[in-house]
Protein backbone atom coordinates (compact mmCIF):
# COMPACT_ATOMS: atom_id res chain seq x y z
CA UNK A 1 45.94 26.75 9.21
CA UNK A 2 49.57 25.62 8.86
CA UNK A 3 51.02 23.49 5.98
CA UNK A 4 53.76 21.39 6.09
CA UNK A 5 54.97 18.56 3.84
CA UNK A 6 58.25 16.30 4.18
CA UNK A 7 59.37 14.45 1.52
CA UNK A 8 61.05 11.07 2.73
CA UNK A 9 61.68 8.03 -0.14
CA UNK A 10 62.73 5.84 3.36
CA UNK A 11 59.32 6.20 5.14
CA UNK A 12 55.61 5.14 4.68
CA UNK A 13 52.97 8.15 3.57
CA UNK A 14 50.97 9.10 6.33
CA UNK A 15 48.86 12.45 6.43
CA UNK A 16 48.50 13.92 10.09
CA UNK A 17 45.95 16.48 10.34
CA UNK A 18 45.62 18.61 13.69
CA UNK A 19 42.51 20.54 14.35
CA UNK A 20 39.96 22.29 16.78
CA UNK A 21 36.70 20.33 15.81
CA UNK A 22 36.42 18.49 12.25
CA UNK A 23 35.16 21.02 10.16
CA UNK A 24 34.01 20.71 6.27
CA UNK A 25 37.69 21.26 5.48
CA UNK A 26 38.88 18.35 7.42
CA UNK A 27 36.17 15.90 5.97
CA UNK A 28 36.83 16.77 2.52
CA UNK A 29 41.16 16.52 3.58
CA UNK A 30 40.15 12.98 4.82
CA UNK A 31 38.18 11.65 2.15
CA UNK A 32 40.99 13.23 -0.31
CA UNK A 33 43.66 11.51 1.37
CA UNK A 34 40.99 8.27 1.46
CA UNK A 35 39.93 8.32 -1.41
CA UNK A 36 43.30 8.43 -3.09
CA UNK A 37 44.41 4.78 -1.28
CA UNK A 38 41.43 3.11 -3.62
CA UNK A 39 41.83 1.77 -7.20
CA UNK A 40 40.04 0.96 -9.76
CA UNK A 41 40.74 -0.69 -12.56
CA UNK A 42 38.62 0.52 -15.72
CA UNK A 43 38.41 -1.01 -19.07
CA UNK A 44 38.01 0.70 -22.83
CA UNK A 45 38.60 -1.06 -26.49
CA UNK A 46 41.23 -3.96 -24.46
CA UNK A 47 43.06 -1.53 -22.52
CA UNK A 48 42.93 -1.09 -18.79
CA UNK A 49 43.42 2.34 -16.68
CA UNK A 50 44.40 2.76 -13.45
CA UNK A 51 41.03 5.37 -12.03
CA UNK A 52 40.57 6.84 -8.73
CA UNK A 53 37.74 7.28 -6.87
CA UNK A 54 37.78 10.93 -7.30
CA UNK A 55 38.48 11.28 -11.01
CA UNK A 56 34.94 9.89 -11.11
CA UNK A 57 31.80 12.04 -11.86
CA UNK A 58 29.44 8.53 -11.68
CA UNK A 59 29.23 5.27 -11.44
CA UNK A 60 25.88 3.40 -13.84
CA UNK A 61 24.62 0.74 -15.35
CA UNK A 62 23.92 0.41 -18.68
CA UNK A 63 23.02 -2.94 -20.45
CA UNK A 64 23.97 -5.16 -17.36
CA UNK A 65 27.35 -3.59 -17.55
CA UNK A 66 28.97 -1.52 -14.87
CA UNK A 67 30.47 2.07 -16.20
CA UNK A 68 32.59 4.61 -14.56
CA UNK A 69 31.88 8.08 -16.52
CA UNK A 70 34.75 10.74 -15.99
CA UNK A 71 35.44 13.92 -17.20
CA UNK A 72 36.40 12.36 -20.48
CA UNK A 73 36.04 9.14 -20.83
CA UNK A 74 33.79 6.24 -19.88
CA UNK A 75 35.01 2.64 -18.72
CA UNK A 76 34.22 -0.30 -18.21
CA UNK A 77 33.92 -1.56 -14.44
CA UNK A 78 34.26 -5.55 -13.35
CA UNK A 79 32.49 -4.66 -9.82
CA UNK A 80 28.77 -5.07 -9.34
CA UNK A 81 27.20 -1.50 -8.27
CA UNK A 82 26.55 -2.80 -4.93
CA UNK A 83 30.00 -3.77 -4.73
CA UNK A 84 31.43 -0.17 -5.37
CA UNK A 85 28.82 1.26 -3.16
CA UNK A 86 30.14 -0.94 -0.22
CA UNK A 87 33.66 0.90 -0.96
CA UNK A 88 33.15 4.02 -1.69
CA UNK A 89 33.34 6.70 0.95
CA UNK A 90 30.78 9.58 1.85
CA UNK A 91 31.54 11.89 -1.15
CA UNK A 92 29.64 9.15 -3.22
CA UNK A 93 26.04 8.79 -3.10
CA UNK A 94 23.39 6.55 -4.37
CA UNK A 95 20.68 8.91 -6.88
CA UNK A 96 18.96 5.70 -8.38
CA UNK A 97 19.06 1.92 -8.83
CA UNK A 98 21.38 2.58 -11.59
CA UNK A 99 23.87 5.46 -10.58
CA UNK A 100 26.17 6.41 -8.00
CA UNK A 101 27.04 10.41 -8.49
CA UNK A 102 30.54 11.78 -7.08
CA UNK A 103 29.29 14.95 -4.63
CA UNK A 104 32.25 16.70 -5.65
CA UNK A 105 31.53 16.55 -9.65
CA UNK A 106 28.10 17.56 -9.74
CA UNK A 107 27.58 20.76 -11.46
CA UNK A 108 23.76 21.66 -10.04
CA UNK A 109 20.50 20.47 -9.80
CA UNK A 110 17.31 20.97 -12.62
CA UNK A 111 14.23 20.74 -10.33
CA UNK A 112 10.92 20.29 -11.91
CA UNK A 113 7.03 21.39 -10.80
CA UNK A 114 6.21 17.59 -11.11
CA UNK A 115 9.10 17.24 -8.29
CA UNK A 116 11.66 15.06 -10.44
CA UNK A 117 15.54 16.47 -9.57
CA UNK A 118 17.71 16.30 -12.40
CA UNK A 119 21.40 16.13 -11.44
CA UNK A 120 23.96 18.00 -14.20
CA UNK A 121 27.53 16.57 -13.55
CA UNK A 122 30.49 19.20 -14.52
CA UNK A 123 31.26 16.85 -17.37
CA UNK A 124 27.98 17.71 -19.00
CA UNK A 125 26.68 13.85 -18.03
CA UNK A 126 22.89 14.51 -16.03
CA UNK A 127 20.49 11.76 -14.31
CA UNK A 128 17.63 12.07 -12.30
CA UNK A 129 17.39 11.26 -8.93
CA UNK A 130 14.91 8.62 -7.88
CA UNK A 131 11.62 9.46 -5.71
CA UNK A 132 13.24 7.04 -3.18
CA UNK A 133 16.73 8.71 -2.92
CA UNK A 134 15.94 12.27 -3.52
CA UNK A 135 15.62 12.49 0.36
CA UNK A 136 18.51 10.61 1.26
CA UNK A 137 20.88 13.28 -1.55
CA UNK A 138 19.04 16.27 0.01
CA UNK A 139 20.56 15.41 3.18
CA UNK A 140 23.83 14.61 1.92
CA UNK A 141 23.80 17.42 0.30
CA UNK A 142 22.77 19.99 2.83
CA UNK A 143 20.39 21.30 0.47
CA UNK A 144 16.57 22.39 0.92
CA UNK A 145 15.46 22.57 -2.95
């Protein structure tokens, strides 16, 4: 695969991607490119940070409140959960009523006899996936656990 990249201050950024079929390698080049045109605002002790989609390992709630945990930090978020899950593209995924987990940041997966899946984020963060959504992930995922 070829690379090429022209810088131009006097034109809009566009990414053109040519290819045979669309592979893994072109999803994850779309949702990059995707995922970079979101923004987020999140909030911690008065001051605000500009957050991308993909800086995020998870999205939960916790007391009513909306949190965006990332590989250091975790912010406030003004959007519902519902809301960000409506925005988000296919590298997020819904694990339970309470979290959405970033595909790219998780880590692995703790699987118990009693058939609970515990998912360890690369930040250290872990949550369990839901009885209702642990088929929905495993399909996501590609993953037969």
């Amino acid at each position: 695969m070829k690379c090429k990249i022209i810088i131009d201050k006097n034109r809009d950024e566009e990414v053109f991607v040519y290819a045979h079929e669309k592979t893994k390698l072109v999803e994850e080049i779309e949702n990059l490119v995707l995922g970079n045109s979101l923004e987020l605002i999140g909030y911690k002790d008065r001051e605000a940070v500009k957050l991308r989609p993909f800086e995020v390992c998870c999205f939960l709630v916790e007391d009513n409140r909306v949190y965006a945990i990332t590989d250091d930090d975790k912010l406030l978020i003004k959007q519902r959960l519902y809301q960000l899950e409506e925005t988000l593209d296919d590298s997020f995924v819904k694990i339970n009523q309470s979290c959405i987990a970033n595909i790219n940041k998780i880590q692995r997966f703790n699987a118990s006899f009693a058939g609970a899946l515990l998912v360890v984020f690369k930040n250290g963060y872990s949550d369990y996936v839901s009885r209702r959504k642990i088929k929905t992930v495993k399909e996501r995922l590609g993953v037969k656990l």
